[in-house]
Protein backbone atom coordinates (compact mmCIF):
# COMPACT_ATOMS: atom_id res chain seq x y z
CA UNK A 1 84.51 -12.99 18.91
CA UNK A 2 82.00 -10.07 17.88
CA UNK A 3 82.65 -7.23 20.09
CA UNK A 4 78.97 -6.41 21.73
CA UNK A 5 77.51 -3.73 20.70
CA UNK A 6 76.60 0.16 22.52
CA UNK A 7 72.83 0.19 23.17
CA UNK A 8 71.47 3.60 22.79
CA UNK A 9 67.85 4.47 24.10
CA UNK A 10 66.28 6.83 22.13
CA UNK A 11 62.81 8.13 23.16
CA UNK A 12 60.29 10.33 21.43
CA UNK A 13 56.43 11.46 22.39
CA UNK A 14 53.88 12.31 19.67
CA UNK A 15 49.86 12.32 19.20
CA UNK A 16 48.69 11.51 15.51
CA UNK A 17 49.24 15.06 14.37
CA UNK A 18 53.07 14.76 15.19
CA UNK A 19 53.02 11.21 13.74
CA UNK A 20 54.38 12.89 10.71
CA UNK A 21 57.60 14.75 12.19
CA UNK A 22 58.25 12.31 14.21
CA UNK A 23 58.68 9.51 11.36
CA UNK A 24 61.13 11.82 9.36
CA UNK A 25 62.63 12.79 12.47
CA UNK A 26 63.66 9.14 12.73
CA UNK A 27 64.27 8.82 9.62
CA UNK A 28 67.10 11.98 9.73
CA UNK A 29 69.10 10.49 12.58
CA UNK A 30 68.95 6.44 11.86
CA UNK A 31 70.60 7.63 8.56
CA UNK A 32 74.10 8.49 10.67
CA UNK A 33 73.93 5.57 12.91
CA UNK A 34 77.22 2.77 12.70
CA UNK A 35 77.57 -0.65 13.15
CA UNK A 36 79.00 -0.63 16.74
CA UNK A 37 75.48 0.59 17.88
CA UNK A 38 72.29 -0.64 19.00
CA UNK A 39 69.24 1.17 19.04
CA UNK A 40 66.06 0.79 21.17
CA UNK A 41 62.98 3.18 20.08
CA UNK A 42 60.91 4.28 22.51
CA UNK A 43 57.55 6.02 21.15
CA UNK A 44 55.10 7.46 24.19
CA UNK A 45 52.11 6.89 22.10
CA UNK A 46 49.83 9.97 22.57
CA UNK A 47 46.77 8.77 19.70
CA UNK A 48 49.05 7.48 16.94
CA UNK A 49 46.72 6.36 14.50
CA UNK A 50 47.48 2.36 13.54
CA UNK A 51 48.21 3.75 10.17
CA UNK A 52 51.02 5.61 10.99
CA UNK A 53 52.22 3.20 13.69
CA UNK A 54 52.89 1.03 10.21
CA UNK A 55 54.48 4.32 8.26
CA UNK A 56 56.69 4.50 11.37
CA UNK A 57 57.70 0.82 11.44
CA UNK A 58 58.30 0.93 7.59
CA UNK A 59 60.67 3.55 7.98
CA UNK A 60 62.23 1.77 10.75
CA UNK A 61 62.72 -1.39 8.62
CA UNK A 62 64.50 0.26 5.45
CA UNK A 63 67.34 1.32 7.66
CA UNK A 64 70.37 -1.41 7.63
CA UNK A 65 71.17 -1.15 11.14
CA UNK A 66 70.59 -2.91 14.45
CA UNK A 67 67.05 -1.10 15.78
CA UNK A 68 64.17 -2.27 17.74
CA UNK A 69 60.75 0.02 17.99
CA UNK A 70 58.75 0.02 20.87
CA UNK A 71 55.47 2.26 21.47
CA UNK A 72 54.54 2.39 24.46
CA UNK A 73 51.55 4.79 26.58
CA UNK A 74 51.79 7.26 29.37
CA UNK A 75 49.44 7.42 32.38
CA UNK A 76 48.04 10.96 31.40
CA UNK A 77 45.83 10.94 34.12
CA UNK A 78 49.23 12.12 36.11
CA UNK A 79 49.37 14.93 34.74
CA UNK A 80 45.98 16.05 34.77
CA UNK A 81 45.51 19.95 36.33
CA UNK A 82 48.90 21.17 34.11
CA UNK A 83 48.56 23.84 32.69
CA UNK A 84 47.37 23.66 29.04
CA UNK A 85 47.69 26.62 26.70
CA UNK A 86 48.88 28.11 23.08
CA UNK A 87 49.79 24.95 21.10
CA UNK A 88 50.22 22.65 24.26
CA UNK A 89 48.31 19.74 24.80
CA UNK A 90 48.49 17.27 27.77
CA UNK A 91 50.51 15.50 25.72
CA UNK A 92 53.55 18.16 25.76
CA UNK A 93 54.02 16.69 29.41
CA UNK A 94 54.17 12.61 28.70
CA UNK A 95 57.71 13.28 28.68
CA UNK A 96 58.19 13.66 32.09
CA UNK A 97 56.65 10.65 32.51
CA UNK A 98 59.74 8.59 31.12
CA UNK A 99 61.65 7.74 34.00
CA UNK A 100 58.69 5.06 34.43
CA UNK A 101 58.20 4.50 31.08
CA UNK A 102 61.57 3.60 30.04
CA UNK A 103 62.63 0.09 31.44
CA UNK A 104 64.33 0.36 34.75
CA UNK A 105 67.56 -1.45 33.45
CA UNK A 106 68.54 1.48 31.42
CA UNK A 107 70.16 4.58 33.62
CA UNK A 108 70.51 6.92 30.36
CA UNK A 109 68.53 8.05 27.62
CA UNK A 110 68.27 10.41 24.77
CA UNK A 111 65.10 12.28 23.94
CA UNK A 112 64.05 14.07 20.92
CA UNK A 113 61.15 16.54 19.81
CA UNK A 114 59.43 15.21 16.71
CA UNK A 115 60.36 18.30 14.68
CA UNK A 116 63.87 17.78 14.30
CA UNK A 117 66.07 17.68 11.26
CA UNK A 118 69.17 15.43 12.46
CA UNK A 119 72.58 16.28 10.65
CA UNK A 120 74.58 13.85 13.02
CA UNK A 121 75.27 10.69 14.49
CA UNK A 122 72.72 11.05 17.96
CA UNK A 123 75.19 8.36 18.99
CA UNK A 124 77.48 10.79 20.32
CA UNK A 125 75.37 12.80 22.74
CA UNK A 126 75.59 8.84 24.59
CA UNK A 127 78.98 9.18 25.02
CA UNK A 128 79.47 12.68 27.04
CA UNK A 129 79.67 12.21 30.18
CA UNK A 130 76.45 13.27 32.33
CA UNK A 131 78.48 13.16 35.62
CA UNK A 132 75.71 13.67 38.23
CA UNK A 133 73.95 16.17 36.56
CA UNK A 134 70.05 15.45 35.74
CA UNK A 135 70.42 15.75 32.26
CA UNK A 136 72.65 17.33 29.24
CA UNK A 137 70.89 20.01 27.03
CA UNK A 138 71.29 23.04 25.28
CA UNK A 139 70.42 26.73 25.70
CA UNK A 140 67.33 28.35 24.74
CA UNK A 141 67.15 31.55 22.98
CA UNK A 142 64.28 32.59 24.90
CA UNK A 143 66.38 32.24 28.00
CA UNK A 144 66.60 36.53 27.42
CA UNK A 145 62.94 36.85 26.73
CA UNK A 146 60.63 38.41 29.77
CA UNK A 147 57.53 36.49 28.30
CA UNK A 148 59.37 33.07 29.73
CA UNK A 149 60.38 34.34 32.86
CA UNK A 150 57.79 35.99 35.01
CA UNK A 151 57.75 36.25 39.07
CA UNK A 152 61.84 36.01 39.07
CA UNK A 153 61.18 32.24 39.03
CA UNK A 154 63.80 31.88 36.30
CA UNK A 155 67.12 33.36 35.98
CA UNK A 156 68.17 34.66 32.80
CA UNK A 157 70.89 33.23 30.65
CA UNK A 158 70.05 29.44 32.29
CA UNK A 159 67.32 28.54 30.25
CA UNK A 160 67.65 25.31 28.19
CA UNK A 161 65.88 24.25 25.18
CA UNK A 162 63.74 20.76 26.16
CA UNK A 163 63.81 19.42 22.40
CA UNK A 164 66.90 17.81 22.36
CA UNK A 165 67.85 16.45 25.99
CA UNK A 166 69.72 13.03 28.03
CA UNK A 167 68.10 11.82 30.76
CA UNK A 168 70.24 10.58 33.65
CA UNK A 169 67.35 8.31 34.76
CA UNK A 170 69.05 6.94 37.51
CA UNK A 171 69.02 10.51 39.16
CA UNK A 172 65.32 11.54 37.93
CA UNK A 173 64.39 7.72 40.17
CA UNK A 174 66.07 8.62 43.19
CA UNK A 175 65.22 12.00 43.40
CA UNK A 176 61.91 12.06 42.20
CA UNK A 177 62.18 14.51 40.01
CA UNK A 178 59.22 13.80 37.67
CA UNK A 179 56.76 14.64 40.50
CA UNK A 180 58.46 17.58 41.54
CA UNK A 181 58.58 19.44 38.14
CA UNK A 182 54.78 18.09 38.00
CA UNK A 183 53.89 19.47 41.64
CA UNK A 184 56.00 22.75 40.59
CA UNK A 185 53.95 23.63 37.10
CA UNK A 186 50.52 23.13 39.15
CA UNK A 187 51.60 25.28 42.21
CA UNK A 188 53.25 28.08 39.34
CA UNK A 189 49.91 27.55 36.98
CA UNK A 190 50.44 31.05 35.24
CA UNK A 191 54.19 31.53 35.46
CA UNK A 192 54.98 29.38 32.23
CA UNK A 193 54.83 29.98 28.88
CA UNK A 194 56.41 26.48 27.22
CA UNK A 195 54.72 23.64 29.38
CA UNK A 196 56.96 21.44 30.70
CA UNK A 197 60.37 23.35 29.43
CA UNK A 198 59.30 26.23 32.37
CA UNK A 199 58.98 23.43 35.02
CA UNK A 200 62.38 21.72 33.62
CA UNK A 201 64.02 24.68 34.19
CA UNK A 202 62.76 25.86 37.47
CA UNK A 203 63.24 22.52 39.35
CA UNK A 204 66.45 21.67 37.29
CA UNK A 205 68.10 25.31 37.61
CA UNK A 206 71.60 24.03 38.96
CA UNK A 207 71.24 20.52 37.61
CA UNK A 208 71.70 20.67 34.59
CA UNK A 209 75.20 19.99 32.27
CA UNK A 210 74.99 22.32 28.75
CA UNK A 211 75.69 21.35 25.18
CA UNK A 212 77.28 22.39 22.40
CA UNK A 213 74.89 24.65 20.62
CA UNK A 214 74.88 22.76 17.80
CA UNK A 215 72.81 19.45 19.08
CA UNK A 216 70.04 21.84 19.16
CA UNK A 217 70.04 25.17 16.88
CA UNK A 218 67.01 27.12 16.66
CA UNK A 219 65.34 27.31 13.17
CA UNK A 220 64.34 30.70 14.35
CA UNK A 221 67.62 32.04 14.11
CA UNK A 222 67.36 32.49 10.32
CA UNK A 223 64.66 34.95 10.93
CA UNK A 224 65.84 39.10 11.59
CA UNK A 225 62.46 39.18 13.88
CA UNK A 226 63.87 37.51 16.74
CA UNK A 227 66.71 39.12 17.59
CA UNK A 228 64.32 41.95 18.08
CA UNK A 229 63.21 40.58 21.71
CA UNK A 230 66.48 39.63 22.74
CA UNK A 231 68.28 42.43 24.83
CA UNK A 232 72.15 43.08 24.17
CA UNK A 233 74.30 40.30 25.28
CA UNK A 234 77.36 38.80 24.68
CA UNK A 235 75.07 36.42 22.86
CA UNK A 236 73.45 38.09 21.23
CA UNK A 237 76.21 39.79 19.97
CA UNK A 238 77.65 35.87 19.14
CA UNK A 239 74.46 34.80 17.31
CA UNK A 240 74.17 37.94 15.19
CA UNK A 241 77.87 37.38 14.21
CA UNK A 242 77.62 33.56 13.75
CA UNK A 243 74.23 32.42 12.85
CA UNK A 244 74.93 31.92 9.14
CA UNK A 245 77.65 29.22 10.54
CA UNK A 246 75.63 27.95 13.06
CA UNK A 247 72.40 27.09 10.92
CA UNK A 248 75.02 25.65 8.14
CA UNK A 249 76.87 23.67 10.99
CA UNK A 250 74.30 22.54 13.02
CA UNK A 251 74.24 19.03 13.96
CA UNK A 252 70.33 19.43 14.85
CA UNK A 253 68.03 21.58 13.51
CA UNK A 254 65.18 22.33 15.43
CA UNK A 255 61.59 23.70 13.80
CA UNK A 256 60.31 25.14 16.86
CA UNK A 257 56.88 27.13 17.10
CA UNK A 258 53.74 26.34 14.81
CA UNK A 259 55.81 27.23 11.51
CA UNK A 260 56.89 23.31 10.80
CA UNK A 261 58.61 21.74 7.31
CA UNK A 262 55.89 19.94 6.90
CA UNK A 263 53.53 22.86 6.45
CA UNK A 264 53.05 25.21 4.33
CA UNK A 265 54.37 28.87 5.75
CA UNK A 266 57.29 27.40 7.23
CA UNK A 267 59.67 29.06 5.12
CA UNK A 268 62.95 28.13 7.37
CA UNK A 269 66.04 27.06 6.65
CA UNK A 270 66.40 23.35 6.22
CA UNK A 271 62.92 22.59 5.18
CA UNK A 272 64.33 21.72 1.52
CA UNK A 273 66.97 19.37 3.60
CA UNK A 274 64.09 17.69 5.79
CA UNK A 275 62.02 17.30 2.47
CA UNK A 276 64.68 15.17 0.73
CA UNK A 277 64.76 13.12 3.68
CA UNK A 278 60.94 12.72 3.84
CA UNK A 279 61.23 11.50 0.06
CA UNK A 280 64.26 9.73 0.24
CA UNK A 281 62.32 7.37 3.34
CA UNK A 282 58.99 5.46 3.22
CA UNK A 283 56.82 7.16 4.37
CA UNK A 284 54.77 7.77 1.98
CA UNK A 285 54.32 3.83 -0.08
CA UNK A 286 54.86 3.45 -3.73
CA UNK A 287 51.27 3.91 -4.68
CA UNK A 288 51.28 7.39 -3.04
CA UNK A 289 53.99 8.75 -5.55
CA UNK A 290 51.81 10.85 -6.52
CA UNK A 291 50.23 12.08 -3.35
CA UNK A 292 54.56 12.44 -2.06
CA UNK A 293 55.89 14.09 -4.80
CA UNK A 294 52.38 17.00 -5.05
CA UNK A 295 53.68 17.76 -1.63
CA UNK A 296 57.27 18.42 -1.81
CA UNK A 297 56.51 20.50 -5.19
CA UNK A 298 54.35 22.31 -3.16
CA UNK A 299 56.15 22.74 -0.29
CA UNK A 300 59.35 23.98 -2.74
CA UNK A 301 57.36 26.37 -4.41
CA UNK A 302 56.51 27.49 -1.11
CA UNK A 303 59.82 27.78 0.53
CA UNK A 304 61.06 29.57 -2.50
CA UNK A 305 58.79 32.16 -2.86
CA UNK A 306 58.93 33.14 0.92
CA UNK A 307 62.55 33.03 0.70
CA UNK A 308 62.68 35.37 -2.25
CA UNK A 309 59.70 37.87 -0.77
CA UNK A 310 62.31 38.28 2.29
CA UNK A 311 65.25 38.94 0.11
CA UNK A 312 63.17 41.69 -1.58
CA UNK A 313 62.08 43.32 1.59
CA UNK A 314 65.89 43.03 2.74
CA UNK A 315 66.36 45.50 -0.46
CA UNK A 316 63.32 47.59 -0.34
CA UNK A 317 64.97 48.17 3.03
CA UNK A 318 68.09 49.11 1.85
CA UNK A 319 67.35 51.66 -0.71
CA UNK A 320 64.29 53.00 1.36
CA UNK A 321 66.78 53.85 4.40
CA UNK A 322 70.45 53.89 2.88
């Protein structure tokens, strides 16, 4: 008798100018999932184009494992009179919205941002136990930065990261907590800086279970600059020490900000890694070889240079100051 498989619901949110990321961010975990899995996709559809609905499917398809897709729509009008700023869009919210999105059968699931680089099997972030917390994440640099937290509405050092995250759905139903984060980030219209990761935090403050660092490691950290707005801490005092180890060990790598792999500027670590996935999936179709392999030249010879400009301010620095 076939022993019955371990469905995991995954669930991501994009508009057509995320379609992108969010294909290759599929594409980087479906490569680490086993056979004693089941996977369920859900995509909150925020303006996919039907073109890269198919890209999306493709990629689906050319993985041997046991996966269904399933795009689905958020009721946007919900969220209408959130606060809308920087590089947010209404869409940034839709993902507070999945509690009613995702069927009511399932009491558990995973979501991911759609610039990820995934190192690891996502499988295993199903099998911690939640206990009766609201959901598992990890923490956010920025949880020791004073443009997040304004009016003492957040407490420093408890500041998660919302790009990696597990639902426990069961408790967002019960307790509603999808209309109070909403009702919070409209009452507290100028005290967030991230969209819905300020109204996650505030209404989830005690609620909330952390992860290993790894499931969610800040691209960020490879840059000097932003340990710069991060007073002295114990961790920052850790991440100074470690982030070499961290960045190299990371089981997700996260391209927060508007600097993504995809684009040229980026210039972080594991954009070579998240181009070799982008080539090595189908995204792009046979008769765009062409169109494919221009951009990952490109965006080499881009990565490279920046890289090397850094390493030679690192040693104008040196012999300027020693």
């Amino acid at each position: 008798m076939d022993k019955k498989l371990t469905e995991v619901v995954v669930v991501l949110a994009s508009n057509d100018n995320y379609a992108f990321g969010l294909g290759i961010t599929i594409a980087s975990f479906l490569r680490f999932i086993t056979a004693e899995y089941k996977i369920l996709i859900y995509i909150i559809d925020n303006g996919i184009s039907q073109n890269n609905k198919q890209r999306i499917e493709t990629i689906v398809e050319s993985f041997a494992v046991d996966v269904v897709t399933k795009f689905t729509s958020a009721n946007l009008l919900s969220l209408k009179g959130l606060p809308v700023h920087h590089h947010f869009t209404l869409d940034a919210y839709s993902r507070l919205l999945i509690p009613e999105i995702v069927d009511s059968a399932f009491e558990k699931v995973i979501y991911l941002d759609s610039d990820l680089l995934i190192r690891n099997n996502i499988c295993k972030l199903w099998e911690i136990d939640i206990e009766n917390y609201a959901l598992l994440a990890c923490q956010d640099l920025s949880s020791y930065s004073d443009d997040v937290i304004k009016d003492d509405i957040l407490t420093k050092g408890s500041y998660f990261n919302s790009g990696v995250m597990v639902f426990n759905l069961k408790k967002w139903r019960s307790e509603n907590l999808s209309l109070r984060i909403i009702e919070f980030l409209k009452i507290n219209y100028d005290s967030n800086s991230f969209a819905d990761q300020c109204g996650l935090n505030a209404v989830l403050k005690n609620d909330w279970k952390p992860l290993d660092i790894k499931w969610n490691v800040l691209t960020i950290l490879s840059s000097d600059q932003v340990f710069s707005v991060i007073p002295e801490s114990s961790l920052k005092n850790y991440l100074t020490t470690h982030k070499d180890r961290l960045l190299d060990e990371a089981y997700i790598l996260h391209f927060i900000g508007t600097r993504k792999p995809w684009k040229n500027g980026c210039g972080m670590i594991g954009q070579i890694e998240w181009l070799n996935v982008m080539r090595s999936c189908n995204w792009f179709s046979s008769d765009e070889f062409l169109k494919s392999s221009f951009l990952f030249l490109a965006l080499n010879y881009d990565y490279y240079q920046r890289r090397f400009y850094r390493f030679l301010k690192k040693v104008y620095n040196v012999v300027i100051w020693k």
